[in-house]
Structures are given as C-alpha cells and as structure tokens.
Protein backbone atom coordinates (compact mmCIF):
# COMPACT_ATOMS: atom_id res chain seq x y z
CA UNK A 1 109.04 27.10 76.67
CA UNK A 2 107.08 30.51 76.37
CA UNK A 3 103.60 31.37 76.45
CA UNK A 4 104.31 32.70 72.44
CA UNK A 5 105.35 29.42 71.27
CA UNK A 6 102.41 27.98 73.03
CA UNK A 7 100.37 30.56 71.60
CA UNK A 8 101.39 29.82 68.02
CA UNK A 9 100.88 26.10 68.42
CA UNK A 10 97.12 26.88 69.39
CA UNK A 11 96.67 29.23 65.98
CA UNK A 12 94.19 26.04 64.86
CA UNK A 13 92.31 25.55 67.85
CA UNK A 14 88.73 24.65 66.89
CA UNK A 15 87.10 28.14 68.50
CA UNK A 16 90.48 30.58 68.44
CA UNK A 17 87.59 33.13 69.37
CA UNK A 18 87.16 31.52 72.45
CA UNK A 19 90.50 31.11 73.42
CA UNK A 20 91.40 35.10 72.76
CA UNK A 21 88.43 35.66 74.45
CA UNK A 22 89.34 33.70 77.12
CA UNK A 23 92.56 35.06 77.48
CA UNK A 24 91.65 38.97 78.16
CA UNK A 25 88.78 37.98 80.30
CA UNK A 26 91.32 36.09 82.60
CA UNK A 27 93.34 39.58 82.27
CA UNK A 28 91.01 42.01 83.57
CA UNK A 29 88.81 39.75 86.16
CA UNK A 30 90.84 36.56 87.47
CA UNK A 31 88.12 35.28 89.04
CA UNK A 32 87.11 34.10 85.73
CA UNK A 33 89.69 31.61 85.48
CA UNK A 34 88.13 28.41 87.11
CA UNK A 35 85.19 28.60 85.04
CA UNK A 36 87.51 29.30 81.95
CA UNK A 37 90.36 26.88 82.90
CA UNK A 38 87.69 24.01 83.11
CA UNK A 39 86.36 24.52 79.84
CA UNK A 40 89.27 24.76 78.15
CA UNK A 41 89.43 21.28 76.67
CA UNK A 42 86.07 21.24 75.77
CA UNK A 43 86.58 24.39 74.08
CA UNK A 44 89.94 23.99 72.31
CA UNK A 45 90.63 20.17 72.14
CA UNK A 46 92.54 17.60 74.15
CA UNK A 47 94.96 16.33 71.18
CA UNK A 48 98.25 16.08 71.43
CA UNK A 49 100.33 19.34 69.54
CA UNK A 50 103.52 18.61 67.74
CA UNK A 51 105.07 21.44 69.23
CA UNK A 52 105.97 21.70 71.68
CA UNK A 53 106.43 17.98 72.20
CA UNK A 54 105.06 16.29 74.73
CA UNK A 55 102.09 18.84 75.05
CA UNK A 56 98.08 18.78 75.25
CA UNK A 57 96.38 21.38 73.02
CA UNK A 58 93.76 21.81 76.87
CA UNK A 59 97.56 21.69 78.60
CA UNK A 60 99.09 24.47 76.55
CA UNK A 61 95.56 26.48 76.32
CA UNK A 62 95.32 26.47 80.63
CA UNK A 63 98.78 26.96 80.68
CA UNK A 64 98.65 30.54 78.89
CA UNK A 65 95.57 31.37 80.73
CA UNK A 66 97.68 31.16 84.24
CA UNK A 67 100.42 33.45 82.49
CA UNK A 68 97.31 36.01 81.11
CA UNK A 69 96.68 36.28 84.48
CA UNK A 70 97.71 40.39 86.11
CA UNK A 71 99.07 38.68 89.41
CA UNK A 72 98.13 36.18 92.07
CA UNK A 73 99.84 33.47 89.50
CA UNK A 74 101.57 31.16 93.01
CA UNK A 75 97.30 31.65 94.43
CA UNK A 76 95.62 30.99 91.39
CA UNK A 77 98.00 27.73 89.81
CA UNK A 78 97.69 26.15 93.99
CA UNK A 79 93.44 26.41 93.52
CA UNK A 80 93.33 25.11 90.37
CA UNK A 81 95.40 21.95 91.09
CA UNK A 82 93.88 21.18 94.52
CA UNK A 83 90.44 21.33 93.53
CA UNK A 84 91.28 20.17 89.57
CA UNK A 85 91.04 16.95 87.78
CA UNK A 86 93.83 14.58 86.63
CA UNK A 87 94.50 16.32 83.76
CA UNK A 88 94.05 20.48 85.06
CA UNK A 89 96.85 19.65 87.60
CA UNK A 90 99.19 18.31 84.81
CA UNK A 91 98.06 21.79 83.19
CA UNK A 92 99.02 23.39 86.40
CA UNK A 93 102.24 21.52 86.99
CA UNK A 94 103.60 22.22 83.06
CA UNK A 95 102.39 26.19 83.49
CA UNK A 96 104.72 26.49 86.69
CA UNK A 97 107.88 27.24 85.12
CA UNK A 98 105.86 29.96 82.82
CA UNK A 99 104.80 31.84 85.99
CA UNK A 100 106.63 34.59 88.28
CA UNK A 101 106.29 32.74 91.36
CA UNK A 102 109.62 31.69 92.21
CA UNK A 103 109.58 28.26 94.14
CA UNK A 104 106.33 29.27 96.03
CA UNK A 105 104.21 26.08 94.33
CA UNK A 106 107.04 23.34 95.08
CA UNK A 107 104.58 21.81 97.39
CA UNK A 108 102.33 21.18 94.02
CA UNK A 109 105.82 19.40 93.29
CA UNK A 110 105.87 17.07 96.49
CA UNK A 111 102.33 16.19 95.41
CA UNK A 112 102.23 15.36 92.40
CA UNK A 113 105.34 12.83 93.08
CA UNK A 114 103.48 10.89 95.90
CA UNK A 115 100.69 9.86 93.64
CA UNK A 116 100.39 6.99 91.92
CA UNK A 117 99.36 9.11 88.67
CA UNK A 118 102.82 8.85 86.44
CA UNK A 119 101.57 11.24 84.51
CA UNK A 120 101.60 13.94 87.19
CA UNK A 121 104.68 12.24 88.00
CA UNK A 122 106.20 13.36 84.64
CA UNK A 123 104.52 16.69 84.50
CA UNK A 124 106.35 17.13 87.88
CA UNK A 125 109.69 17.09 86.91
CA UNK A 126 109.64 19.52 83.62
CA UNK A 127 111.80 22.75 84.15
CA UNK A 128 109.97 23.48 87.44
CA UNK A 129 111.04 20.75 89.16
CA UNK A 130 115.09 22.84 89.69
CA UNK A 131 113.06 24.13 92.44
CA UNK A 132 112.90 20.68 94.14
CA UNK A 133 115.73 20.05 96.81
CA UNK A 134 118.44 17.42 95.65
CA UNK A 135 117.18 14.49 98.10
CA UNK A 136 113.36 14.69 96.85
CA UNK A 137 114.28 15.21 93.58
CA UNK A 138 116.70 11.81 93.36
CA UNK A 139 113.25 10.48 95.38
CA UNK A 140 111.60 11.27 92.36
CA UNK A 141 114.06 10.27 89.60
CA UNK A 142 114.31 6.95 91.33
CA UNK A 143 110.20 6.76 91.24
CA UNK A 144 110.41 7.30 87.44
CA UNK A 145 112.88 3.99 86.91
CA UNK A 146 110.52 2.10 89.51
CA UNK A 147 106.84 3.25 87.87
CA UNK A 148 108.69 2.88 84.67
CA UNK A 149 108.26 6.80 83.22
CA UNK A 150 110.81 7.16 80.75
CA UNK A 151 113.77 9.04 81.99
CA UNK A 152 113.98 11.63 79.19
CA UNK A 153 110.80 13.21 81.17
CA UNK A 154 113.41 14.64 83.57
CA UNK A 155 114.27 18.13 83.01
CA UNK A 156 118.11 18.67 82.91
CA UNK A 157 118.68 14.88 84.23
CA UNK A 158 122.32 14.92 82.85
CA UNK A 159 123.20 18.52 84.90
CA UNK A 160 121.38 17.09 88.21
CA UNK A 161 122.34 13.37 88.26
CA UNK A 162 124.93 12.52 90.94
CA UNK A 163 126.71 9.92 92.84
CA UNK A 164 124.31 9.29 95.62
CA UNK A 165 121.42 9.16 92.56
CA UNK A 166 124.25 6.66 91.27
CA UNK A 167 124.24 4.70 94.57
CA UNK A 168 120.67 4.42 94.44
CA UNK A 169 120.19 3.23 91.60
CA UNK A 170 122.86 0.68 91.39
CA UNK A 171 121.19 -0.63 94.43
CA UNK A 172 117.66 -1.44 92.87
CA UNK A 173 119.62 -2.34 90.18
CA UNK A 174 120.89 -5.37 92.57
CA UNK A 175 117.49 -5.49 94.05
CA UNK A 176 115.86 -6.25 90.40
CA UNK A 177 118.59 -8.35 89.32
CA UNK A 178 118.87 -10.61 92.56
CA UNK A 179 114.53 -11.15 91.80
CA UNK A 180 115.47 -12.32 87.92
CA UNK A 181 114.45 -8.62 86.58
CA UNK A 182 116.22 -5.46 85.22
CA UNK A 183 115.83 -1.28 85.03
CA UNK A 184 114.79 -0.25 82.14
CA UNK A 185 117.18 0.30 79.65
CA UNK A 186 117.38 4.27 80.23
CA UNK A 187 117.83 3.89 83.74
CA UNK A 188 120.47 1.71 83.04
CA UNK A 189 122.46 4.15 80.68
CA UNK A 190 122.26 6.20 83.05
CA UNK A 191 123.70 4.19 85.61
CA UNK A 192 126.59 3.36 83.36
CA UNK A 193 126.79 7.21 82.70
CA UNK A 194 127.10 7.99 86.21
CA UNK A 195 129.94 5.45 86.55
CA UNK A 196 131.67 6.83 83.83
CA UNK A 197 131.64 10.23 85.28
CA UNK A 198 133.28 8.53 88.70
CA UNK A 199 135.86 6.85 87.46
C-alpha cells in the first residue's frame, strides 16, 4: 500500500476540495490534524472502496493525512489513537506501515490486540504488525481463530506461521473438539499446513 494508490481511490470523494485542502493544511501546520482527522468521514464518506480491499474511504482519507504530515508521524498517529474513536484508531493502526516511524507505535499494536474490538484486532495485524515480536504476535494469531476474525486478515501469515503457532493451535483444536466444537475452517488449513511443513 502507498499513500498514491490511496490517493487515487479517493479521486470521487464527495468534497475532493476538502480533502486537498485538508491535506496541505496538515503539511504546513500539524496541529491541524485532530480537527481535520475527525472530520474526515463526515467530509469524505465512510463507504467501503474497492481498492484497496478491505479499506474505508474515512480510513484511507486519515491515513494520507498522517503521511501529509512534515514529521512528528510516531507523536501524531499515538494522539490520535489514544484519544480517537473506534474507527480513527483502525485509521491509525492501517496508516502505520505508511509512516517513517520504524517500530516506535508497536505499543498501538499491543493495544489494539487486548480489546475486545476485532476490528482493531484485524487492523492490528496488516503489514505493521512485522514489528510485533514472534510470541505476541502467535498471541494474536491465536486471538483471531478464538474471536473468529478470518485468518486472511494476517499480514504475511504463511512467512510468520511456525511450529509453536502449530502447537498452539492444535491444542485448542483438542480443546474445541473435546467440548463438541471446531476452528474455523481457515484455522484449520492452516493447522494442516503447518503439519505439512513438519513432516
């Protein structure tokens, strides 16, 4: 993803005015960007874009607002989730990997997992999530199959996935299956995967 392919999927935005506008205020005085990155949806629209997939036309729009901005990006994308709604920290969390801030908003990472809001739980493990340590991010994977957030979420699953991910989910497997229950079918591919890969 790049803030130019986000751009081009916001060409239609109902006020494009507003949104250019938006962008070169945020450019030349940050300190614009709450007020801006709040309004966004109301300005631009909340639908969902075809491309990219899985994107919010308010998500993508606050997402190239954080990348307009001239530096502060790790400062600015920490404010804006702690003191944003529901759906300005899944903004936040899908502009990470867009930013120059190295892993320096992980902890964003660590919070959106504990939630019980699976769709901060997805946003959490796009392409930023590489940043996340191997034990917390198998935590996380195995949070997916359990709040039942499809797997293909996951950035890079199939790179990342490994035998003790393997071991843990083989074991709620025999949890679930020892109540009467199953995984969900893509955890269970990719249990099967994982065995595969073993053997």
């Amino acid at each position: 993803m790049t803030p130019d392919r986000l751009r081009a999927a916001l060409r239609d935005v109902p006020d494009p005015r507003w949104l250019d506008a938006a962008l070169r205020r945020v450019a030349t005085d940050p300190a614009a960007i709450p007020r801006l990155f709040a309004g966004a949806a109301r300005r631009c629209g909340r639908g969902p874009l075809p491309d990219p997939p899985g994107w919010t036309v308010d998500e993508a729009a606050r997402a190239l607002l954080l990348t307009a901005l001239p530096a502060g990006h790790a400062a600015a994308a920490e404010a804006l989730y702690r003191h944003g709604d529901a759906a300005e920290r899944r903004a936040v969390l899908r502009a990470l990997p867009l930013l120059p801030i190295g892993a320096a908003c992980v902890p964003l990472l660590h919070d959106a997992i504990r939630t019980d809001d699976t769709r901060l739980l997805a946003a959490a493990l796009g392409p930023y999530a590489r940043h996340l340590e191997q034990p917390a991010w198998r935590q996380a994977v195995l949070k997916c199959v359990f709040t039942g957030v499809p797997l293909a979420v996951v950035d890079n699953l199939a790179g990342r996935a490994d035998g003790e991910l393997a071991a843990m989910l083989a074991g709620l497997a025999e949890e679930r299956h020892a109540a009467g229950g199953s995984v969900p079918a893509d955890a269970a591919d990719l249990l099967d995967r994982l065995g595969a890969r073993e053997t």
